[in-house]
C-alpha atoms as a PDB file:
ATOM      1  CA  UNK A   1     -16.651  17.584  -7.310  1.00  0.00           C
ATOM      2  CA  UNK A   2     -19.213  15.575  -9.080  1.00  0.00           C
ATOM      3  CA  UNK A   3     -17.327  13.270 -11.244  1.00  0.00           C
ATOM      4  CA  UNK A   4     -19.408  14.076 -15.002  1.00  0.00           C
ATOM      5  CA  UNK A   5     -18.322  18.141 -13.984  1.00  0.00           C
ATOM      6  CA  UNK A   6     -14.979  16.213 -13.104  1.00  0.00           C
ATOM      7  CA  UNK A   7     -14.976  14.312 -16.907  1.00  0.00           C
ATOM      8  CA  UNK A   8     -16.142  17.212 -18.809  1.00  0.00           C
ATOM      9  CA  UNK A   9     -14.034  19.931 -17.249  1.00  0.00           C
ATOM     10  CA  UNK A  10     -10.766  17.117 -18.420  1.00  0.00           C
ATOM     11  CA  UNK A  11     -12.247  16.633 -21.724  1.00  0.00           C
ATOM     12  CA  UNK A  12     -12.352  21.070 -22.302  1.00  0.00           C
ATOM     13  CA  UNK A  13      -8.946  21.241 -20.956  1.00  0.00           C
ATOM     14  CA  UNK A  14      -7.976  18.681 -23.607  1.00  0.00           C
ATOM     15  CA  UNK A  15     -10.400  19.844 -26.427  1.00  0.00           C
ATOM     16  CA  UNK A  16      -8.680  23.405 -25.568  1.00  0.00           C
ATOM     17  CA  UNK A  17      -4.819  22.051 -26.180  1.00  0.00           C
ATOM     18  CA  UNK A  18      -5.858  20.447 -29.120  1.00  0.00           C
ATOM     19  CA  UNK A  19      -7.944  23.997 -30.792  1.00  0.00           C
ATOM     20  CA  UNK A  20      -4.132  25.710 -30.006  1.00  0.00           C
ATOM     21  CA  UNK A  21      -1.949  22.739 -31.806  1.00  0.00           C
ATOM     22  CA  UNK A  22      -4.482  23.158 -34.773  1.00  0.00           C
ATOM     23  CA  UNK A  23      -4.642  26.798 -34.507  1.00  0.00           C
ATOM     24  CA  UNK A  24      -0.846  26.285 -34.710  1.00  0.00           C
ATOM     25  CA  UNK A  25      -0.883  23.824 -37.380  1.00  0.00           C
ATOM     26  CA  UNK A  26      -3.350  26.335 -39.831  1.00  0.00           C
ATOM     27  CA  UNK A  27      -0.849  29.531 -39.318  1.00  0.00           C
ATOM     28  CA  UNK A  28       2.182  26.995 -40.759  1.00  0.00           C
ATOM     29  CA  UNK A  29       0.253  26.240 -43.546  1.00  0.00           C
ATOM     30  CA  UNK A  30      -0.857  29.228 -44.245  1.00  0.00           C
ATOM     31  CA  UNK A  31       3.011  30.734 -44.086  1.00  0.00           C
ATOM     32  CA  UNK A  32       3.940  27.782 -45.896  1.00  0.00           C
ATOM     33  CA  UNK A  33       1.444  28.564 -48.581  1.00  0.00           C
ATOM     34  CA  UNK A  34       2.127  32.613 -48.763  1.00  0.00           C
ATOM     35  CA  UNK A  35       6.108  31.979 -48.797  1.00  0.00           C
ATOM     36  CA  UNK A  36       5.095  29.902 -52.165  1.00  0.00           C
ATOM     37  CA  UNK A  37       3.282  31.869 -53.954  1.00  0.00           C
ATOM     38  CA  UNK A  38       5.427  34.495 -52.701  1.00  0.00           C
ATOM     39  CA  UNK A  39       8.220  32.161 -55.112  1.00  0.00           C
ATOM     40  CA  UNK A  40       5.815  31.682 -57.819  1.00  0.00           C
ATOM     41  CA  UNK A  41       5.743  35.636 -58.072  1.00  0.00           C
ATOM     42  CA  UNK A  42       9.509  36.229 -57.634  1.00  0.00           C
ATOM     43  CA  UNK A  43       9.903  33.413 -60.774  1.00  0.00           C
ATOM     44  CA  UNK A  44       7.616  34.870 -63.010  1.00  0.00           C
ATOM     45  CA  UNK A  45       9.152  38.418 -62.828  1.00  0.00           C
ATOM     46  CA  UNK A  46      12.322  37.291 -62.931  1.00  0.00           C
ATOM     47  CA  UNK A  47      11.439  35.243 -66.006  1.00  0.00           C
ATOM     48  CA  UNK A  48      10.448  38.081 -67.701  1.00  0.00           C
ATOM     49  CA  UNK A  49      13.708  40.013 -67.506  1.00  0.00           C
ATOM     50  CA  UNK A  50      12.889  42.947 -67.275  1.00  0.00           C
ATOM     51  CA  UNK A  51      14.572  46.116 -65.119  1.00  0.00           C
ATOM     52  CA  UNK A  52      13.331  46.760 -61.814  1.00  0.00           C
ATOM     53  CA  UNK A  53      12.072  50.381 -63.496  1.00  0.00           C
ATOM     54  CA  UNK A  54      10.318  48.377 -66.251  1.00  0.00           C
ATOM     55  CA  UNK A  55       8.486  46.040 -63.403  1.00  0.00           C
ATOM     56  CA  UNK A  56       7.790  49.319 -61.444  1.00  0.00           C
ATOM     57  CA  UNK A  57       6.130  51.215 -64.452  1.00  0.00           C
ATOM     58  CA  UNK A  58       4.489  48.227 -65.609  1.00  0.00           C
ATOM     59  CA  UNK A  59       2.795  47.880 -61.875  1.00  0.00           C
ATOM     60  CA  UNK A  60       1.521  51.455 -61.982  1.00  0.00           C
ATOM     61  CA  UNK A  61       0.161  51.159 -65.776  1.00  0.00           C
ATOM     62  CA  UNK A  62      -1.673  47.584 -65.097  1.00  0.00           C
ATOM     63  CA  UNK A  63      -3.157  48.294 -61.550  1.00  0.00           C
ATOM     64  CA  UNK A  64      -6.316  50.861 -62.615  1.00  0.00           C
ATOM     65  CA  UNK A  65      -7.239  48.741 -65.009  1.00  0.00           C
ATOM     66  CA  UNK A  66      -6.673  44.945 -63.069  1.00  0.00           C
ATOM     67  CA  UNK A  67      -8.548  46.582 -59.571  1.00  0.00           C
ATOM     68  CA  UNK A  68     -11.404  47.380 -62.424  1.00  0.00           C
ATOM     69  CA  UNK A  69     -11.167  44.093 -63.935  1.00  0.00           C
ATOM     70  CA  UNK A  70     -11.633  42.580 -60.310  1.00  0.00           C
ATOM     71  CA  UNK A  71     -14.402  45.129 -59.275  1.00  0.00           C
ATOM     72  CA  UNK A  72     -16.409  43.988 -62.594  1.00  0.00           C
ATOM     73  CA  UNK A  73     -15.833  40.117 -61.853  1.00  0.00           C
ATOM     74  CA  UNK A  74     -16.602  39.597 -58.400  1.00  0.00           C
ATOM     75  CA  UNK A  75     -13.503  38.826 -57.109  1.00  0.00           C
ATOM     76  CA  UNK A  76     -12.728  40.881 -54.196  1.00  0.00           C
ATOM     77  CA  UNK A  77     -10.280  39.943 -51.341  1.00  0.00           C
ATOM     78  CA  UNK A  78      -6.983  37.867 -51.040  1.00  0.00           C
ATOM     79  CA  UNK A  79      -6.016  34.876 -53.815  1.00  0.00           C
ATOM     80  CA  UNK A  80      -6.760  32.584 -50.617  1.00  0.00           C
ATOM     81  CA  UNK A  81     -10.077  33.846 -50.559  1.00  0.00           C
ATOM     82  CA  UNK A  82     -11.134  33.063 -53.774  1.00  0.00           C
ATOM     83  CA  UNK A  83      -9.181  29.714 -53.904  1.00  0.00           C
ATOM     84  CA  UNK A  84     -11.316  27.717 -51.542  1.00  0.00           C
ATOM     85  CA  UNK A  85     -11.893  24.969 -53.923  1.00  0.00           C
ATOM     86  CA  UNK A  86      -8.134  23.726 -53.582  1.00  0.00           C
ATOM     87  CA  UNK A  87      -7.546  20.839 -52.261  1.00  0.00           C
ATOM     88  CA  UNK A  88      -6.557  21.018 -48.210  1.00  0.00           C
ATOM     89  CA  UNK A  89      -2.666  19.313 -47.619  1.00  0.00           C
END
């Protein structure tokens, strides 16, 4: 086999392996991230104190009116999304 075919065939293979460890890499931080604010949510009901009935009837009373609220802004889609400013770990 020519050896430039030869060179760029090994450099694919290894440009391949290293798309997969990043691919990898992303899905961790992106678990990482969800499982935190994930936390961030569990805290701030719990530092409410408040019933699991009260959280459940608040839910239903404040969701019309926040998917409204989003509609009206702009701001459609996942908190990811619409975080891309943040600073990358």
């Amino acid at each position: 086999m020519n050896t430039k075919i030869q060179r760029i065939s090994n450099e694919i293979a290894k440009t391949k392996v290293k798309i997969q460890e990043q691919q990898a890499r992303l899905r961790d931080l992106e678990r990482q991230k969800t499982e935190i604010e994930n936390l961030e949510i569990v805290n701030a009901v719990r530092a409410m104190n408040i019933s699991f009935a009260e959280l459940a009837e608040l839910l239903r009373q404040t969701k019309p009116s926040s998917l409204a609220a989003l509609a009206t802004s702009g701001q459609v889609g996942s908190m990811s999304e619409n975080n891309n400013d943040e600073e990358d770990i």
